[in-house]
N, C-alpha and C. Protein backbone atom coordinates (compact mmCIF):
# COMPACT_ATOMS: atom_id res chain seq x y z
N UNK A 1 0.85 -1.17 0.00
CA UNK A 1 0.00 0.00 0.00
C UNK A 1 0.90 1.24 0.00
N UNK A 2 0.93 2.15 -0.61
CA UNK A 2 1.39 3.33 -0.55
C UNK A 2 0.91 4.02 -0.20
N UNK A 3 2.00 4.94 0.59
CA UNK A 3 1.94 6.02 1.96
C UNK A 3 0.75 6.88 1.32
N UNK A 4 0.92 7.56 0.23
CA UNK A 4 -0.40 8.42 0.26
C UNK A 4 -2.07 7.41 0.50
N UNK A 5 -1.81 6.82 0.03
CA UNK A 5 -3.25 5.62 -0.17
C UNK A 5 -3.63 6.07 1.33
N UNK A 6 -2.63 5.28 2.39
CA UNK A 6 -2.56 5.23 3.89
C UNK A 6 -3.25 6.00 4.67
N UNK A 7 -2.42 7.46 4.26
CA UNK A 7 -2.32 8.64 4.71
C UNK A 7 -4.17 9.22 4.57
N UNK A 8 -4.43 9.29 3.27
CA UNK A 8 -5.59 9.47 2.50
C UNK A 8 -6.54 8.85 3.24
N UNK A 9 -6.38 7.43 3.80
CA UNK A 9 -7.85 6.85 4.15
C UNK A 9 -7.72 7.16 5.73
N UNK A 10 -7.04 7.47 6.78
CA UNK A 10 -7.01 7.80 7.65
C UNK A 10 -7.71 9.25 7.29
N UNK A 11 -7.42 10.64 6.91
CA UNK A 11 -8.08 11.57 6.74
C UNK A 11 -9.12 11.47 6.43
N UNK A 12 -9.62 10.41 5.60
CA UNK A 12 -11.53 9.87 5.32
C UNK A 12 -11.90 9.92 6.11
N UNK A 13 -11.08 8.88 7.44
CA UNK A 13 -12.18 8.55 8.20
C UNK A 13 -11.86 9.59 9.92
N UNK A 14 -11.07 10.69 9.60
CA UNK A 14 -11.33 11.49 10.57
C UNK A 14 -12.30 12.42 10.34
N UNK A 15 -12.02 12.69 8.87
CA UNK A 15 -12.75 13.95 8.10
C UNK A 15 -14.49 13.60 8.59
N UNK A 16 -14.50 12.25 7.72
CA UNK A 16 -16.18 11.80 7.63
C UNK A 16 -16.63 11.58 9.32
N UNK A 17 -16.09 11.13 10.26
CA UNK A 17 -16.35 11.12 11.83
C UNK A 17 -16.87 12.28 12.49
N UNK A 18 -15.63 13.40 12.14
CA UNK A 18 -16.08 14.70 12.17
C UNK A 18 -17.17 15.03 11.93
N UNK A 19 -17.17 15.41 10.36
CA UNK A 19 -18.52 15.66 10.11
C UNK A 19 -19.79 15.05 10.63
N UNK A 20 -20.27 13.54 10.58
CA UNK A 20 -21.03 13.20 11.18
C UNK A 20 -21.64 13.97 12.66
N UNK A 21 -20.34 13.99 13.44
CA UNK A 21 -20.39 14.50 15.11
C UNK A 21 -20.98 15.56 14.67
N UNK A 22 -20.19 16.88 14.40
CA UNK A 22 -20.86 17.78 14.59
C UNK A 22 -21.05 18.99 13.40
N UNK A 23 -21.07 18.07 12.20
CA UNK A 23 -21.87 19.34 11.36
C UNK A 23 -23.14 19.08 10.83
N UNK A 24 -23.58 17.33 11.11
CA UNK A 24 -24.21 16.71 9.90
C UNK A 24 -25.68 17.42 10.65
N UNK A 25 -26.90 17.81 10.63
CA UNK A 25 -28.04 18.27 10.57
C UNK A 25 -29.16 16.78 11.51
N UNK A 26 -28.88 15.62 10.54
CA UNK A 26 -30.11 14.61 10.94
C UNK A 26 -29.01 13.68 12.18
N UNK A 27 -30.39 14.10 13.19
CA UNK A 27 -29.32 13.42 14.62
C UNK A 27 -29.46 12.05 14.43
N UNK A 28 -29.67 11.57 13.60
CA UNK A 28 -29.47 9.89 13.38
C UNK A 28 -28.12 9.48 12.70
N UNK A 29 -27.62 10.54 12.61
CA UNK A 29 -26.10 10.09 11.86
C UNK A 29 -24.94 10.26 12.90
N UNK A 30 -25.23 11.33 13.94
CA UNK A 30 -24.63 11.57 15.41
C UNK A 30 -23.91 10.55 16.15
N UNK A 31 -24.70 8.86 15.99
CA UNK A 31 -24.83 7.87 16.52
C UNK A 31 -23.99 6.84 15.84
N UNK A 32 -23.21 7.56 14.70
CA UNK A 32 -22.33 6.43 13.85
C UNK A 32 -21.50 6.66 14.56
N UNK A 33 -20.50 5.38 14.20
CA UNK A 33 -18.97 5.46 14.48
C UNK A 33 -18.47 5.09 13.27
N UNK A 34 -17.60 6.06 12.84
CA UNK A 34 -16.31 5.77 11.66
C UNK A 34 -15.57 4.80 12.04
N UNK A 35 -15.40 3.39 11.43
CA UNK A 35 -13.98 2.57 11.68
C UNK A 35 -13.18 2.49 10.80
N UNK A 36 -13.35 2.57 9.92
CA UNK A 36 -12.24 2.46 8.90
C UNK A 36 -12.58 2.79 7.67
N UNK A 37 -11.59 3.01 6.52
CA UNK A 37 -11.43 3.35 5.04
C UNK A 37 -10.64 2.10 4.40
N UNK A 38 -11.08 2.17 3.09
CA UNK A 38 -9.97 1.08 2.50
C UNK A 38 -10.27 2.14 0.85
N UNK A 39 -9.78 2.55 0.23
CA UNK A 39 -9.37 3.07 -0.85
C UNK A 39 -9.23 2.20 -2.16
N UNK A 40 -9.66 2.35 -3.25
CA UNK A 40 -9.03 1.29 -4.47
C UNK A 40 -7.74 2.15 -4.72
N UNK A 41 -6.99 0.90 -5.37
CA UNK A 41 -5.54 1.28 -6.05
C UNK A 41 -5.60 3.00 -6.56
N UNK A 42 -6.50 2.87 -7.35
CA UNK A 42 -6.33 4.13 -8.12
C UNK A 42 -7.37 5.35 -7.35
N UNK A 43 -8.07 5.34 -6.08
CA UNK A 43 -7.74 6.37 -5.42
C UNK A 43 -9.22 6.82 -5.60
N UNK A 44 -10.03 6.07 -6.39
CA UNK A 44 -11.35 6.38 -7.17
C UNK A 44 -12.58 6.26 -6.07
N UNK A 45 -12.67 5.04 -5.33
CA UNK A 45 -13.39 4.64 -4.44
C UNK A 45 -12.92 3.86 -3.20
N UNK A 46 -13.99 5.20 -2.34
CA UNK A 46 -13.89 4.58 -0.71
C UNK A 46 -14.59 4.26 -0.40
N UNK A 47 -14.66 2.88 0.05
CA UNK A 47 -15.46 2.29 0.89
C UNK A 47 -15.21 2.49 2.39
N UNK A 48 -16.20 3.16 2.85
CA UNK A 48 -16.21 3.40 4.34
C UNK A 48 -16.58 3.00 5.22
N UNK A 49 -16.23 1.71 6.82
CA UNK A 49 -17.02 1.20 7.36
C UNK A 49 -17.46 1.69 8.60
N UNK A 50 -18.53 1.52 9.07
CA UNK A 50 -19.16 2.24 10.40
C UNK A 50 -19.78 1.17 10.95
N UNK A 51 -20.27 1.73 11.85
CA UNK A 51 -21.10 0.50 12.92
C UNK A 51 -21.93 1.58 13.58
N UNK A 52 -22.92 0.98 13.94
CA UNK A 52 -23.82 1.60 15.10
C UNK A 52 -24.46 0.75 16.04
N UNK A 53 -25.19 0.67 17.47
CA UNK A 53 -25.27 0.01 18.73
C UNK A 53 -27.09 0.26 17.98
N UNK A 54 -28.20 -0.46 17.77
CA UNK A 54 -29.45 -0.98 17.86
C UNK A 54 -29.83 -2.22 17.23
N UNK A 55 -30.64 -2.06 17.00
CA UNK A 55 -31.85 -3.21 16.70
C UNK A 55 -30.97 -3.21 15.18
N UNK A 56 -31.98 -4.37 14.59
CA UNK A 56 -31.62 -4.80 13.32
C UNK A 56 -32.18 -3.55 12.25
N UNK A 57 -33.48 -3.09 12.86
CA UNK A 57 -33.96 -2.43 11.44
C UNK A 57 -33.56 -1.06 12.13
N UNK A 58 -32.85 -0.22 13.07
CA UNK A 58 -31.66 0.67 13.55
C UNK A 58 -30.89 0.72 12.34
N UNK A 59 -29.99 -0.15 12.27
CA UNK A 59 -29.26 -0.78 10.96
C UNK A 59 -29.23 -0.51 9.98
N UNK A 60 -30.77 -0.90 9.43
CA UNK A 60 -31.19 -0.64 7.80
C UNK A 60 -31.10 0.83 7.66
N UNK A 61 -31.88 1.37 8.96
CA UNK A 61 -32.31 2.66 8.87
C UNK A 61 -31.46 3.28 8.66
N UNK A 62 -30.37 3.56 9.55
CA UNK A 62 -28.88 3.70 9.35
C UNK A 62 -28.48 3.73 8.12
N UNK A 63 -28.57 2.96 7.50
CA UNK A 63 -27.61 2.77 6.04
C UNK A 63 -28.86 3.83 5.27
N UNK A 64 -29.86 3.68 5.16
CA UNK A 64 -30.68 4.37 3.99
C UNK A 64 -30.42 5.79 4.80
N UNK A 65 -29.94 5.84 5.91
CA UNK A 65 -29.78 7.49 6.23
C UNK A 65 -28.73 8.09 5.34
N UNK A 66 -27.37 7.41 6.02
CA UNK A 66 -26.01 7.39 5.63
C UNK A 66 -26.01 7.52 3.28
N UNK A 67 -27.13 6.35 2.66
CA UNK A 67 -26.82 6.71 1.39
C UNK A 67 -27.28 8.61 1.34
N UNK A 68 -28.38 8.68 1.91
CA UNK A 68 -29.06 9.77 1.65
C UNK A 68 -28.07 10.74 1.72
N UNK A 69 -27.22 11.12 2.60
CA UNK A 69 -26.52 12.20 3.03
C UNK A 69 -24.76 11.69 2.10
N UNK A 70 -24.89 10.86 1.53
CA UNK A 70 -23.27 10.67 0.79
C UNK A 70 -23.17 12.49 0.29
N UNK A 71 -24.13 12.73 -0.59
CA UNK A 71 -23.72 13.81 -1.20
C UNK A 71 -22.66 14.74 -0.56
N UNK A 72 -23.57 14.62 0.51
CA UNK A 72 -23.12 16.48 1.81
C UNK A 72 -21.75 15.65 2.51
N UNK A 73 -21.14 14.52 2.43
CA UNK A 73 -20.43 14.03 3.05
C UNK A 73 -19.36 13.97 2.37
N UNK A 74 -19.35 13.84 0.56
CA UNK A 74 -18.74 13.96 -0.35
C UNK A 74 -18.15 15.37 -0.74
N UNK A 75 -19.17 16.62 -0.27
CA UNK A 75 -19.04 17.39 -0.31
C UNK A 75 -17.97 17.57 0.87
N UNK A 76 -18.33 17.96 1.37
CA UNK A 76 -17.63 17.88 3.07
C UNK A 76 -16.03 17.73 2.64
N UNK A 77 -15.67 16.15 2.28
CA UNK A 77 -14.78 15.67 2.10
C UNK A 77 -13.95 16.39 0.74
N UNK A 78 -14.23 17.18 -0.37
CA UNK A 78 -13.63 17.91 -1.67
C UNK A 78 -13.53 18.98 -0.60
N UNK A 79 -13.78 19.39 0.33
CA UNK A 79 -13.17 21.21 1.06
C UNK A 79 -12.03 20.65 1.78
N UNK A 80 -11.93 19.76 2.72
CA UNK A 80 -11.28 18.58 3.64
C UNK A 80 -9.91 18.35 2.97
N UNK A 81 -10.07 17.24 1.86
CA UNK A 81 -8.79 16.51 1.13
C UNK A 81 -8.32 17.65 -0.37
N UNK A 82 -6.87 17.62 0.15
CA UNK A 82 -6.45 18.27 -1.17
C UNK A 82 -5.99 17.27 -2.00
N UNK A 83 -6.82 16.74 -3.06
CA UNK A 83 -6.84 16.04 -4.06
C UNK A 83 -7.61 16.46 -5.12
N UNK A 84 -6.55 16.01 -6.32
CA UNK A 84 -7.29 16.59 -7.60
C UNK A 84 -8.86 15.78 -7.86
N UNK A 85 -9.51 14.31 -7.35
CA UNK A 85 -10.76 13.76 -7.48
C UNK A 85 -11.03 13.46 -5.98
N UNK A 86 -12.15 13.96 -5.69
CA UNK A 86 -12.68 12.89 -4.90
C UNK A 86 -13.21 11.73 -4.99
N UNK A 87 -13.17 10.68 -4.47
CA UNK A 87 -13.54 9.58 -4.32
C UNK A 87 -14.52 9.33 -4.12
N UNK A 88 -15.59 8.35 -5.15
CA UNK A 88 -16.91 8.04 -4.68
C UNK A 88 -16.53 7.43 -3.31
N UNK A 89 -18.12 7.15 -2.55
CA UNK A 89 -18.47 6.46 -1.31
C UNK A 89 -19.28 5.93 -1.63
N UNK A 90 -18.70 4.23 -0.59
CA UNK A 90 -19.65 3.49 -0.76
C UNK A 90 -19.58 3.25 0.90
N UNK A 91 -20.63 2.69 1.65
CA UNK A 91 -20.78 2.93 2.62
C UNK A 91 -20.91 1.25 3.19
N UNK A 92 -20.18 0.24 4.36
CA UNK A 92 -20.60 -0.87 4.56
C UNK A 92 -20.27 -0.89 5.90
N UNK A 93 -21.20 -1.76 6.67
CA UNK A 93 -21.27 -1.96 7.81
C UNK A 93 -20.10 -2.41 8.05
N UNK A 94 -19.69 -2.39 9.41
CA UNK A 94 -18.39 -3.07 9.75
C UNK A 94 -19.12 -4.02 10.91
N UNK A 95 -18.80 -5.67 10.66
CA UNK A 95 -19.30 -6.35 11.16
C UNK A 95 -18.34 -7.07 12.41
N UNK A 96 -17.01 -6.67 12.31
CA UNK A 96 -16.48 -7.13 13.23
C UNK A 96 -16.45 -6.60 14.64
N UNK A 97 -16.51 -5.96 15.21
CA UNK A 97 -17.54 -5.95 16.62
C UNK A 97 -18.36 -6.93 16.96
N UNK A 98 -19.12 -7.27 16.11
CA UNK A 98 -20.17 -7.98 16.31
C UNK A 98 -19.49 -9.31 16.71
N UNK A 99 -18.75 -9.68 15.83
CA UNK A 99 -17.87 -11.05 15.51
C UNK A 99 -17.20 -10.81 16.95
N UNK A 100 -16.47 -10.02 17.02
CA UNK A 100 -15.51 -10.16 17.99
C UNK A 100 -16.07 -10.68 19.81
N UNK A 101 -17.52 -10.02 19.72
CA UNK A 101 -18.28 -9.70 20.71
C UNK A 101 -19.04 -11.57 20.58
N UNK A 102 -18.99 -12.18 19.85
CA UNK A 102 -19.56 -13.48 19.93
C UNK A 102 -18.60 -14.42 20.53
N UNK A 103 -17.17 -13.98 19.55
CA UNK A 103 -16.26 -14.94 20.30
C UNK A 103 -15.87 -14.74 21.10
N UNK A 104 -15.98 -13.22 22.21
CA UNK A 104 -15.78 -13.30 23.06
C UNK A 104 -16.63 -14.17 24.29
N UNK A 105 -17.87 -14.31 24.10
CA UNK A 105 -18.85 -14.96 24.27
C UNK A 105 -19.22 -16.56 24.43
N UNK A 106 -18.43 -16.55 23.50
CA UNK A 106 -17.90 -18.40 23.66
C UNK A 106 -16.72 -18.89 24.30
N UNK A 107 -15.77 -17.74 24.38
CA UNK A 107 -14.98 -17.86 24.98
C UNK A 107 -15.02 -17.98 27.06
N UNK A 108 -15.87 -17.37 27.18
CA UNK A 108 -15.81 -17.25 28.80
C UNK A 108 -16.76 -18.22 29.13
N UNK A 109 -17.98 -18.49 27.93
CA UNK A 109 -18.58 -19.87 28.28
C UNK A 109 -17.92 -21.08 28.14
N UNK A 110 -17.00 -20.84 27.85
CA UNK A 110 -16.10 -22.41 27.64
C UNK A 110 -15.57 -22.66 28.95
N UNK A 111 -15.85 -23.89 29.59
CA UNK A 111 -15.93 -24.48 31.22
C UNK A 111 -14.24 -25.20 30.81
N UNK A 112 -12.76 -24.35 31.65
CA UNK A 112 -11.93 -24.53 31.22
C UNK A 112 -11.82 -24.86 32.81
């Protein structure tokens, strides 16, 4: 991976955190957490992962919030990054919490 790639998806995901906290308008986006960026080679598309703490349809809701507002987030992000393109967003849950939080789960139930 090269340093700018690196560099680049760390600023995504302070930039986009930021914003969420405290510029974004709909307090249902307040409640994300930014975890990570992963960038394609050529710099074109970020996929961004988040997580949030509810119910299953929390979740859905969540994501149809999050497409809704890419624009203003995209926006956000061309004032933010000095780069000649911004990068589409694509937006995916980050499921490892979840994972991690099961095996932790099996783990302390295991009669050692």
């Amino acid at each position: 991976m090269a340093f700018k790639q690196e560099r680049l998806e760390k600023i995504i995901v302070r930039e986009v955190g930021s914003f969420l906290l405290l510029e974004a308008k709909d307090e249902r986006l307040k409640y994300i957490t930014i975890t990570n960026c992963r960038l394609t080679g050529d710099l074109s598309i970020a996929t961004i992962f988040y997580t949030v703490y509810g119910t299953d349809e929390q979740k859905v809701a969540t994501s149809e919030v999050l497409q809704d507002a890419k624009g203003m987030i995209r926006g956000h992000l061309g004032k933010a990054l000095q780069v000649k393109k911004i990068p589409d967003i694509k937006f995916k849950y980050d499921e490892s919490m979840e994972y991690g939080d099961k095996i932790d789960n099996i783990l302390k139930n295991l009669n050692l």
